[in-house]
N, C-alpha and C. Protein backbone atom coordinates (compact mmCIF):
# COMPACT_ATOMS: atom_id res chain seq x y z
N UNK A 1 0.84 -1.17 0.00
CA UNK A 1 0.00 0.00 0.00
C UNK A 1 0.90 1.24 0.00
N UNK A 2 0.18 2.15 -1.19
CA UNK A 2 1.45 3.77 -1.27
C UNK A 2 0.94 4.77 -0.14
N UNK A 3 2.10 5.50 0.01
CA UNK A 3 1.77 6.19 1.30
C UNK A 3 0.56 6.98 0.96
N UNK A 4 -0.62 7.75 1.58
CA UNK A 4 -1.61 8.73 1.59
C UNK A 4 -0.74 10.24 0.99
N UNK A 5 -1.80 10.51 0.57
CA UNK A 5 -1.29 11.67 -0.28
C UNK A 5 -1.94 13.31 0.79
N UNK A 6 -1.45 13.85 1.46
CA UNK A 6 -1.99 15.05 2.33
C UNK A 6 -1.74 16.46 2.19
N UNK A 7 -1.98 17.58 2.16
CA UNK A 7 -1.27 18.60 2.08
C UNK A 7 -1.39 19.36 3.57
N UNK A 8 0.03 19.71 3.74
CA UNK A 8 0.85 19.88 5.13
C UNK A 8 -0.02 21.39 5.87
N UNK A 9 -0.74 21.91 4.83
CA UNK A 9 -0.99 23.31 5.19
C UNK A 9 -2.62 23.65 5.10
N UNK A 10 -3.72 24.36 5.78
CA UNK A 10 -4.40 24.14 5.70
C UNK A 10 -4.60 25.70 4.62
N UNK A 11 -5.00 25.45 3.33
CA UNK A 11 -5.34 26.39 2.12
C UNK A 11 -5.85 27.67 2.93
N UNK A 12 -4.91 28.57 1.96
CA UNK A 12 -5.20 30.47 1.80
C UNK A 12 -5.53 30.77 1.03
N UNK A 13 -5.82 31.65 0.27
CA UNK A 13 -6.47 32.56 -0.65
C UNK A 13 -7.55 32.91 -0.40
N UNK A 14 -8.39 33.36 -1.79
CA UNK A 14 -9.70 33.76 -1.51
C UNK A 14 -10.68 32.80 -1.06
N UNK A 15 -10.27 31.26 -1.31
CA UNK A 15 -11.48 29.98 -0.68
C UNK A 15 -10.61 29.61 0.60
N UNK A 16 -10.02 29.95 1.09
CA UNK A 16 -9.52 29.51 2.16
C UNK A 16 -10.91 27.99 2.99
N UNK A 17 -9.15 26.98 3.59
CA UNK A 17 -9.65 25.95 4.50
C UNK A 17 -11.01 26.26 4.70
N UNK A 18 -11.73 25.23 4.74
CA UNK A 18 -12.99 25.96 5.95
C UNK A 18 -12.77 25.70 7.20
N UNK A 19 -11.47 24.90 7.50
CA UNK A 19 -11.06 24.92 9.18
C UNK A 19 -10.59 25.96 9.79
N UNK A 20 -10.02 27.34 8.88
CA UNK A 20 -9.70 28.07 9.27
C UNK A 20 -10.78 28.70 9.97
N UNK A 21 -9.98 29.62 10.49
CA UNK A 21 -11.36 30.47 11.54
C UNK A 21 -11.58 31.54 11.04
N UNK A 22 -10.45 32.20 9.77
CA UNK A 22 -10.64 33.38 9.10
C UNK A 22 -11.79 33.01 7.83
N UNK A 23 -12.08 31.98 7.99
CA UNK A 23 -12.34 31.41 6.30
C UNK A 23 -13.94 31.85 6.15
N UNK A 24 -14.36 32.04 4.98
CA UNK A 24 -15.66 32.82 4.50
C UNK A 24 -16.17 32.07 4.03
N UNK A 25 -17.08 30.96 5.04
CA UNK A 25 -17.53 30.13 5.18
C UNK A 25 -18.81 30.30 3.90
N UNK A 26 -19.27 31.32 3.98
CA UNK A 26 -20.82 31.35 3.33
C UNK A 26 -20.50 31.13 1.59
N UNK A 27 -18.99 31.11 1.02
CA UNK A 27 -18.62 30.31 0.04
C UNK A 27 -18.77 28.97 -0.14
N UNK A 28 -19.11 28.38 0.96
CA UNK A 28 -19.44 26.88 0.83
C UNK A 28 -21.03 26.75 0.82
N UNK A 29 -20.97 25.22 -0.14
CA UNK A 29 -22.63 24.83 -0.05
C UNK A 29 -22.92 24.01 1.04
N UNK A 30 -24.19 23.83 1.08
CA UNK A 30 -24.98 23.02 2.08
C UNK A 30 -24.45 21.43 1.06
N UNK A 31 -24.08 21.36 0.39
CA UNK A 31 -23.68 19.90 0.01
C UNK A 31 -21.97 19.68 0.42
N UNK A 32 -21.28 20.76 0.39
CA UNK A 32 -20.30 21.06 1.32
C UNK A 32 -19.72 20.34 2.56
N UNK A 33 -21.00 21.60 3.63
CA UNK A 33 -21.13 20.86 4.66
C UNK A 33 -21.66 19.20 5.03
N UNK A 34 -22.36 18.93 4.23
CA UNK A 34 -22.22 17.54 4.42
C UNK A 34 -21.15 16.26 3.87
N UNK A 35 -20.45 17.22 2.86
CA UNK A 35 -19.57 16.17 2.97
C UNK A 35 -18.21 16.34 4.12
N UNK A 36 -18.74 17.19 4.54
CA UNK A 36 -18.06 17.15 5.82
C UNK A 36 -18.56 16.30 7.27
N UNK A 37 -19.70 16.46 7.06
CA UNK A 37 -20.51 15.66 8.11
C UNK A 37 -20.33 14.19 7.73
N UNK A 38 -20.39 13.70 6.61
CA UNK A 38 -20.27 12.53 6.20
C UNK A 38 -19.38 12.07 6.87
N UNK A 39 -17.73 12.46 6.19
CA UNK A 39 -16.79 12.25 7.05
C UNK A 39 -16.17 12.22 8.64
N UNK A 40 -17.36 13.05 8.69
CA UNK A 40 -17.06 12.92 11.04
C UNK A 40 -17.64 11.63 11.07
N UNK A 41 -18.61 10.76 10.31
CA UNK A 41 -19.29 9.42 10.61
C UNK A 41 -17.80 8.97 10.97
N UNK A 42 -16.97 8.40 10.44
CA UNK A 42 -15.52 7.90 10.88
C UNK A 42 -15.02 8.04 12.45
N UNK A 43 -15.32 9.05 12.95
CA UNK A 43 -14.80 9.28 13.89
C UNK A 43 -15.81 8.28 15.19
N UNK A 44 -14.72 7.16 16.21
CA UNK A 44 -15.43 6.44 16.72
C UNK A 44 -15.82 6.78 17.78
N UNK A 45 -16.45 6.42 18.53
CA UNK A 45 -17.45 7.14 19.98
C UNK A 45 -16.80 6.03 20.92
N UNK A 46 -16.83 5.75 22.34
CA UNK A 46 -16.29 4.99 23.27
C UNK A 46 -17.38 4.28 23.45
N UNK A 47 -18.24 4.17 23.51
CA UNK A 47 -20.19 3.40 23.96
C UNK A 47 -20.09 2.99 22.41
N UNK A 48 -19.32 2.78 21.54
CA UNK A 48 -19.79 2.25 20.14
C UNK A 48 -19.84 0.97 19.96
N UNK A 49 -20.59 0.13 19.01
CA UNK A 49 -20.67 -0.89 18.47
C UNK A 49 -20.13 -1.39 17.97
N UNK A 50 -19.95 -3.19 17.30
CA UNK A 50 -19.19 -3.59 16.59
C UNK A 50 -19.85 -2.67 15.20
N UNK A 51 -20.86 -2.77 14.93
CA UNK A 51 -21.57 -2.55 13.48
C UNK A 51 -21.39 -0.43 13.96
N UNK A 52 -21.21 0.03 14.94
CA UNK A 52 -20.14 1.53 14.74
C UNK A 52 -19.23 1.29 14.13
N UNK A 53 -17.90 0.73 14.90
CA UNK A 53 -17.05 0.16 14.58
C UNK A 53 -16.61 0.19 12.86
N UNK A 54 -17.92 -0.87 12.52
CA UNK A 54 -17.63 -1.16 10.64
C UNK A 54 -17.91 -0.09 10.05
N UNK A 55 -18.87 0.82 10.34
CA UNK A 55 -19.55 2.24 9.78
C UNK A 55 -18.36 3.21 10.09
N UNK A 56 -17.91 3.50 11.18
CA UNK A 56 -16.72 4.34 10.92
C UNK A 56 -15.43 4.18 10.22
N UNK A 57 -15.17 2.46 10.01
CA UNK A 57 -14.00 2.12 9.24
C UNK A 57 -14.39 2.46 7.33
N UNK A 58 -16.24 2.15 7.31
CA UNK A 58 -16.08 2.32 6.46
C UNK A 58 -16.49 3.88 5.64
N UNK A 59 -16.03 5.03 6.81
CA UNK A 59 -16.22 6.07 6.60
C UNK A 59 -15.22 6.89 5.93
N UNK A 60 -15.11 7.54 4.77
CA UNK A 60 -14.00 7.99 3.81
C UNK A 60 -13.58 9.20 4.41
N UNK A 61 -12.82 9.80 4.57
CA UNK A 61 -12.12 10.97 5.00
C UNK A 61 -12.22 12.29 3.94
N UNK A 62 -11.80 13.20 4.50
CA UNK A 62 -12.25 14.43 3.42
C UNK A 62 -11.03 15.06 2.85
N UNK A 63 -11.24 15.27 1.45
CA UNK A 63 -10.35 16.01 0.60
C UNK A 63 -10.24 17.61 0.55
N UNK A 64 -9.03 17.47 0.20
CA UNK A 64 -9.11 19.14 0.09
C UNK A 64 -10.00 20.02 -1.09
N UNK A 65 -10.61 21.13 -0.56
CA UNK A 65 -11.88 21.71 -1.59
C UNK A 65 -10.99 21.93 -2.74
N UNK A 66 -9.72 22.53 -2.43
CA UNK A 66 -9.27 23.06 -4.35
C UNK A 66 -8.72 21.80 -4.83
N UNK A 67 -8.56 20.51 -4.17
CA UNK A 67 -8.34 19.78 -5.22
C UNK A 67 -9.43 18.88 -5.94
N UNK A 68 -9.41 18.05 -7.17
CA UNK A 68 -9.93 18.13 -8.20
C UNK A 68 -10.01 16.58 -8.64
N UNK A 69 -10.42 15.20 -8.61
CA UNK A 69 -10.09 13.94 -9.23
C UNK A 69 -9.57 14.21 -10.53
N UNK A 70 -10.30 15.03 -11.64
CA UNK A 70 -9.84 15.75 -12.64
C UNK A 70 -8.79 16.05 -12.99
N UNK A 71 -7.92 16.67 -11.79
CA UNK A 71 -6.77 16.83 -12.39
C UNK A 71 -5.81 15.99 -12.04
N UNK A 72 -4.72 16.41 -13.44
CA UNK A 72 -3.46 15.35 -13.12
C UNK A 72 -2.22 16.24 -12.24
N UNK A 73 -2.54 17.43 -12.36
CA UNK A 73 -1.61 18.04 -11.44
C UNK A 73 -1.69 17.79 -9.95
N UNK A 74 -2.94 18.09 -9.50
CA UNK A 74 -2.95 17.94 -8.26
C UNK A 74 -4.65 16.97 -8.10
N UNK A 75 -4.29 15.82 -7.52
CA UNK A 75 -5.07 15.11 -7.57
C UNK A 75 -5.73 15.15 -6.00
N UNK A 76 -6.95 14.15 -5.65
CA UNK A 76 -7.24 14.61 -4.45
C UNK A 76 -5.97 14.38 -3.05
N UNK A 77 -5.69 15.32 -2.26
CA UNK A 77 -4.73 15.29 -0.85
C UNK A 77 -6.06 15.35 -0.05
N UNK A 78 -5.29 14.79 0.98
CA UNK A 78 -6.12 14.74 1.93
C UNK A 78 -6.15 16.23 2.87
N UNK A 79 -7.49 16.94 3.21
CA UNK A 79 -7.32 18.26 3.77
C UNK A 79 -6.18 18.51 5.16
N UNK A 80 -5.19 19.26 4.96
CA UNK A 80 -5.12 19.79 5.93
C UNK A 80 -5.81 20.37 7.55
N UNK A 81 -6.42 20.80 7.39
CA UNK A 81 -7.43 21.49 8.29
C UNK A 81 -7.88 19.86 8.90
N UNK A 82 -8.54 19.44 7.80
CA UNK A 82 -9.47 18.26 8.69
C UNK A 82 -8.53 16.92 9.30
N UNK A 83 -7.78 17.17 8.75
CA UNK A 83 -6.62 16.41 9.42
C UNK A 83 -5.87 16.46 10.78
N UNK A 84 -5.71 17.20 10.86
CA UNK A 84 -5.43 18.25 12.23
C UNK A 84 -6.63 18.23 13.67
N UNK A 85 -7.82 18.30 12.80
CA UNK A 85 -9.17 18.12 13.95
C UNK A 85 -10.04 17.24 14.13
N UNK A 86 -10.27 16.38 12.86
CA UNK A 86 -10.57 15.20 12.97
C UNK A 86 -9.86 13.74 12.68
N UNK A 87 -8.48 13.79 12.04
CA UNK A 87 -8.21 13.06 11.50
C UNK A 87 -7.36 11.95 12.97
N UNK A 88 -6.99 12.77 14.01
CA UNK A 88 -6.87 11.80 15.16
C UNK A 88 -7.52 11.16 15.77
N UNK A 89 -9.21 11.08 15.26
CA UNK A 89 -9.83 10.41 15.36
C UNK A 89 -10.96 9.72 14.83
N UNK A 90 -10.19 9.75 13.68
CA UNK A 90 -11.29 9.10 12.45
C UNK A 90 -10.34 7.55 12.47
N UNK A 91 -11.11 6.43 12.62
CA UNK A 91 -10.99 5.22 12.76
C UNK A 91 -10.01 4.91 11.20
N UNK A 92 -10.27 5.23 10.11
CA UNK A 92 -9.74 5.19 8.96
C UNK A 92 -7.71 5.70 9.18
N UNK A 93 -8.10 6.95 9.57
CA UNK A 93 -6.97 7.62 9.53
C UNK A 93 -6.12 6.82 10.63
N UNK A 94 -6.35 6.29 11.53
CA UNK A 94 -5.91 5.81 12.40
C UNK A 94 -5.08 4.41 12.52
N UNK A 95 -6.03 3.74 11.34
CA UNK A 95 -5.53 2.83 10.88
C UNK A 95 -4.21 3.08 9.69
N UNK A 96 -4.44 3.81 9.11
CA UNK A 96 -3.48 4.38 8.16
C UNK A 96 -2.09 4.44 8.71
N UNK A 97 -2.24 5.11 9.79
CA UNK A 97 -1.31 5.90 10.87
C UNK A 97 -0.37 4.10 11.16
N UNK A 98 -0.98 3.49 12.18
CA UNK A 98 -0.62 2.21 11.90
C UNK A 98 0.24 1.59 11.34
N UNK A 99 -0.55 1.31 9.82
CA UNK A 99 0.01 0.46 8.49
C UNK A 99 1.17 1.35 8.25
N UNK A 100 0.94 2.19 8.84
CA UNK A 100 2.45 3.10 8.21
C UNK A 100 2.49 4.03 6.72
N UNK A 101 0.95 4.07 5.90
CA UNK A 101 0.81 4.84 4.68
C UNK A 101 0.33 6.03 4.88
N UNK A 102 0.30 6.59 6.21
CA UNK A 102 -0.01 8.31 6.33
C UNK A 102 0.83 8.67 7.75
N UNK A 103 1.79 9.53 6.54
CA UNK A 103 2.59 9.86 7.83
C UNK A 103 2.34 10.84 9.45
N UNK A 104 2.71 10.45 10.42
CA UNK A 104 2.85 11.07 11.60
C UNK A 104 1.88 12.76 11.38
N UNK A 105 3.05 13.36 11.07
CA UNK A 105 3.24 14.96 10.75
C UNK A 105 1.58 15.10 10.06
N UNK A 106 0.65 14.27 9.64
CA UNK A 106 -0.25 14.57 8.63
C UNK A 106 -1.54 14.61 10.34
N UNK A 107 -1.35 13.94 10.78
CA UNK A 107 -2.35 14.00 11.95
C UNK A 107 -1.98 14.55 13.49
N UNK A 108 -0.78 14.95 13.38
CA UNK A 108 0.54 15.72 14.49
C UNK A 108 0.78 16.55 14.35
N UNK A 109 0.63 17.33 13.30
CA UNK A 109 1.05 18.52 12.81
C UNK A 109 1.93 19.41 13.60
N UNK A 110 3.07 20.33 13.64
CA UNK A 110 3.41 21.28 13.74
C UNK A 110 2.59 22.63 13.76
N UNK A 111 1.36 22.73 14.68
CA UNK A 111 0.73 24.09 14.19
C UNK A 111 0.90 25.28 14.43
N UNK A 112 2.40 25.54 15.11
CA UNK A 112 2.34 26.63 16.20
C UNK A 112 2.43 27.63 14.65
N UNK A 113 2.81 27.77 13.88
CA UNK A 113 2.64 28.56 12.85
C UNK A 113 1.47 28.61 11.68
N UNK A 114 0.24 27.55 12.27
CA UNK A 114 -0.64 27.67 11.14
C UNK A 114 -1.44 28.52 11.85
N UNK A 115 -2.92 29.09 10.95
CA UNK A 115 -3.66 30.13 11.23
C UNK A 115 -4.77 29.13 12.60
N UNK A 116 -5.19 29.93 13.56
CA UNK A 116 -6.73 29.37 14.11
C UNK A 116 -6.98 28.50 13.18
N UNK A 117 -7.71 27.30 13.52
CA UNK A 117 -8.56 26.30 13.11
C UNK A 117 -9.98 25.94 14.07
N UNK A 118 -10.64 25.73 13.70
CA UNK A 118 -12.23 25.25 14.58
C UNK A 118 -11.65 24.09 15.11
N UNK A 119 -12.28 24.19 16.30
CA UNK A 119 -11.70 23.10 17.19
C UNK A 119 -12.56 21.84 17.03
N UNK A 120 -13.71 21.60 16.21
CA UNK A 120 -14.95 20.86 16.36
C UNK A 120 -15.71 21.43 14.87
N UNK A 121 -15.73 20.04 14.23
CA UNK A 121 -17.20 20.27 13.14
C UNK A 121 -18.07 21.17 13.93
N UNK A 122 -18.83 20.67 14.82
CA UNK A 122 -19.69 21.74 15.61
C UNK A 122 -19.60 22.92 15.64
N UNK A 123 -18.25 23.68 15.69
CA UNK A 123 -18.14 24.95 15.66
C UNK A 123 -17.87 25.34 14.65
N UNK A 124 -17.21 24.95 13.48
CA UNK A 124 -17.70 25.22 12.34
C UNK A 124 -18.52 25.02 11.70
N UNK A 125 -19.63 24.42 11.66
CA UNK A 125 -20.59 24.65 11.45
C UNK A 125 -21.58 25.65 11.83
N UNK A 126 -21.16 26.22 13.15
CA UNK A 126 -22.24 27.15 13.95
C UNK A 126 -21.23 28.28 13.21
N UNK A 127 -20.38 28.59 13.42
CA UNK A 127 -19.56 29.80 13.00
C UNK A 127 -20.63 29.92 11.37
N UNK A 128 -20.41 28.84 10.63
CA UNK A 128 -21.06 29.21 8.77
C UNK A 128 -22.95 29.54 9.54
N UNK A 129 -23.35 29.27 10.20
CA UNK A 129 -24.75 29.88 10.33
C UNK A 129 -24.75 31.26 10.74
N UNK A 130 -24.07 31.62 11.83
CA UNK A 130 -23.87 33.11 11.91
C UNK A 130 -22.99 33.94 10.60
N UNK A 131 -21.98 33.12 9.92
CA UNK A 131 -21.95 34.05 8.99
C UNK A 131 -23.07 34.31 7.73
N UNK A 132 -23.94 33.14 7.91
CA UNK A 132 -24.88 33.11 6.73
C UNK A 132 -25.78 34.31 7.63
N UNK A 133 -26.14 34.37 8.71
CA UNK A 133 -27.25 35.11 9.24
C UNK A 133 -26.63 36.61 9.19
N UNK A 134 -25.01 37.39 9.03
CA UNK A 134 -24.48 38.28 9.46
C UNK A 134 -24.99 38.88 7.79
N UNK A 135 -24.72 37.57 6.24
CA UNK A 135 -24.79 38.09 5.46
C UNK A 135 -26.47 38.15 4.70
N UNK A 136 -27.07 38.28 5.91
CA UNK A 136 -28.90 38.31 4.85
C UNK A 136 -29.19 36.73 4.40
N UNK A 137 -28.71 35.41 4.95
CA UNK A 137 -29.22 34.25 4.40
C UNK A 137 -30.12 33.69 5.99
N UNK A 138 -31.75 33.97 6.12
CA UNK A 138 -31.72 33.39 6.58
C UNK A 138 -32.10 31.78 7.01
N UNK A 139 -31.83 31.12 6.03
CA UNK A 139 -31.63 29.52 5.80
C UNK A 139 -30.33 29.29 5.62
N UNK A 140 -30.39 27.89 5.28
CA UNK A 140 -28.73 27.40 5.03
C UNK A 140 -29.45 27.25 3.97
N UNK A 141 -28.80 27.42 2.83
CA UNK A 141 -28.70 27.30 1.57
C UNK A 141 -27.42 27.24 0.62
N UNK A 142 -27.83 26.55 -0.73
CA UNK A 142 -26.65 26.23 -1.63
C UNK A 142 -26.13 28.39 -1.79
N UNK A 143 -24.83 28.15 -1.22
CA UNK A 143 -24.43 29.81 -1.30
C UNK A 143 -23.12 30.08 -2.07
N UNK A 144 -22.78 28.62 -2.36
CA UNK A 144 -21.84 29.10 -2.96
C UNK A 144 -22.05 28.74 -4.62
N UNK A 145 -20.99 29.15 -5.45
CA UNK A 145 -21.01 29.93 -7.10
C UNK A 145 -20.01 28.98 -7.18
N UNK A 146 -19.55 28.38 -5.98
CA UNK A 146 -17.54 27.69 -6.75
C UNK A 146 -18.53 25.91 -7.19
N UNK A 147 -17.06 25.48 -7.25
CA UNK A 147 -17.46 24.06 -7.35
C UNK A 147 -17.53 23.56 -6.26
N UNK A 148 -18.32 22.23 -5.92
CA UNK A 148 -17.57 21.66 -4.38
C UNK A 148 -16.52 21.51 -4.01
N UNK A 149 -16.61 21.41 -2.48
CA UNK A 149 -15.38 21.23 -2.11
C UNK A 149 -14.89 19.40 -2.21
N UNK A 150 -13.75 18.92 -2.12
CA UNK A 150 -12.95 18.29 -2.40
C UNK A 150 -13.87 17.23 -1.68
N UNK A 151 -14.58 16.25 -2.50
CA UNK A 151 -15.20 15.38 -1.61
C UNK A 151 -14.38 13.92 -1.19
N UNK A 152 -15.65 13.47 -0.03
CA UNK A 152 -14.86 12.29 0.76
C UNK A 152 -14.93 10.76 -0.15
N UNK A 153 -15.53 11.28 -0.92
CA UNK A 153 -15.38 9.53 -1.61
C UNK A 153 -14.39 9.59 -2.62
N UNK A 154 -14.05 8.53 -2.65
CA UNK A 154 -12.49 8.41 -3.30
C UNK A 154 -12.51 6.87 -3.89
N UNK A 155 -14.06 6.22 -3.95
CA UNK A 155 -14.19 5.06 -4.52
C UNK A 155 -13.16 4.13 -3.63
N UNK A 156 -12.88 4.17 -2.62
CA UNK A 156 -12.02 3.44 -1.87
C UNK A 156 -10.34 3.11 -2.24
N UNK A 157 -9.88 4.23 -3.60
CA UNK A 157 -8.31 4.09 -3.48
C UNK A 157 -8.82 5.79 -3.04
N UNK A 158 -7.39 5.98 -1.84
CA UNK A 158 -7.26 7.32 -1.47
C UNK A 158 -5.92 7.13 -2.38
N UNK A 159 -5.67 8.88 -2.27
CA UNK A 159 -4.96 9.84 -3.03
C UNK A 159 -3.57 9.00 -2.35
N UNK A 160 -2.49 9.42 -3.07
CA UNK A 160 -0.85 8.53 -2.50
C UNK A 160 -0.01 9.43 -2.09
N UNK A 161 0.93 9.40 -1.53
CA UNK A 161 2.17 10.39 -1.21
C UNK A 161 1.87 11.53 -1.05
N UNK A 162 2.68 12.06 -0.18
CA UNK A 162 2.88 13.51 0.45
C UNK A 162 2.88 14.96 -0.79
N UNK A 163 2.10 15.53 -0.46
CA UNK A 163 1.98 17.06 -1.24
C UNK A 163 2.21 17.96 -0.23
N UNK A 164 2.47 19.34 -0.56
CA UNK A 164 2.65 20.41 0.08
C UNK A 164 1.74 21.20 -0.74
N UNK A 165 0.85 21.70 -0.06
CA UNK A 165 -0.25 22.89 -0.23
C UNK A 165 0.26 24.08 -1.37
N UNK A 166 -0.64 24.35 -2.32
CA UNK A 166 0.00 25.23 -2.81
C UNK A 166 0.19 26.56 -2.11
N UNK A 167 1.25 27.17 -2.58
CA UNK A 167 1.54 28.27 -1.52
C UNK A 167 1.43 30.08 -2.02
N UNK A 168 0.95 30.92 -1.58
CA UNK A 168 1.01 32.37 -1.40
C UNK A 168 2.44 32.67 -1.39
N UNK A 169 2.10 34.44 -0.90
CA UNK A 169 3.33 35.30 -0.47
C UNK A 169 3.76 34.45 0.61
N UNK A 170 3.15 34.48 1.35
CA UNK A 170 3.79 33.87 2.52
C UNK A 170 4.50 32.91 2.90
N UNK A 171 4.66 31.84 1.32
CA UNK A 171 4.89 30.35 1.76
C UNK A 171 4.29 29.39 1.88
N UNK A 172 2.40 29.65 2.57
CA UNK A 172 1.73 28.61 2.87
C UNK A 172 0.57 28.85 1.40
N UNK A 173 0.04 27.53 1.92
CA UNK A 173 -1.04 27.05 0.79
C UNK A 173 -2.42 27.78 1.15
């Protein structure tokens, strides 16, 4: 098995992470957020079941929004951001961690230099309702114009080897 493919940085620009805490959430859709929700299914509970258990193993992890199956440049990495907050405890990733095909650093991160991140789906999610309510939406609705973000199914081969985020002025992705 080839190593997991991740990017080290959680994305800047104008779509920034949605783990970030700066990030302008109301760019994402309500199909978005659930493939984010999808992916917390993975994450296992302590009171769980054997048949939890199989449902979180067989829960896919989430890609990064700017990447693309489409492309050959940058194919899907696994998100930064969600790596960092959920990925220490998504049953998948864990196992990965393990087998030895996703390295350390991808669920350990070094963050003392990355931006705020949401500490909890939960709070990012509540953070995108107040920004939808700050900007005149009041439903959750499809709000964003982009494409989706980087979804969790991956037909069961994930992305391979280490990427580095594309990067800004600054260096980071």
């Amino acid at each position: 098995m080839e190593e997991v493919e991740f990017r080290d940085y959680p994305c800047s620009g104008i779509r920034r992470c949605p783990w970030r805490k700066d990030a302008d959430l109301t760019q994402f859709s309500e199909s978005d957020m659930a493939c984010l929700t999808q992916a917390q299914r993975g994450v296992r509970h302590a009171h769980g079941t054997p048949e939890d258990d199989r449902a979180a193993m067989a829960a896919l992890p989430m890609a990064c929004h700017k990447d693309s199956p489409a492309s050959v440049a940058h194919p899907l990495r696994l998100c930064a951001g969600w790596l960092a907050v959920v990925g220490p405890h998504h049953t998948r990733m864990r196992m990965y961690l393990v087998l030895g095909v996703l390295a350390p650093q991808a669920l350990y991160p070094d963050t003392r230099t990355w931006p705020p991140l949401h500490p909890s789906l939960a709070d990012l999610l509540a953070s995108r309702d107040e920004q939808l309510r700050r900007a005149g939406h009041p439903h959750r609705a499809e709000t964003s114009s982009q494409p989706p973000m980087g979804r969790s199914g991956w037909s069961r081969n994930p992305p391979m080897r280490h990427a580095h985020a594309d990067t800004d002025k600054t260096g980071h992705g």
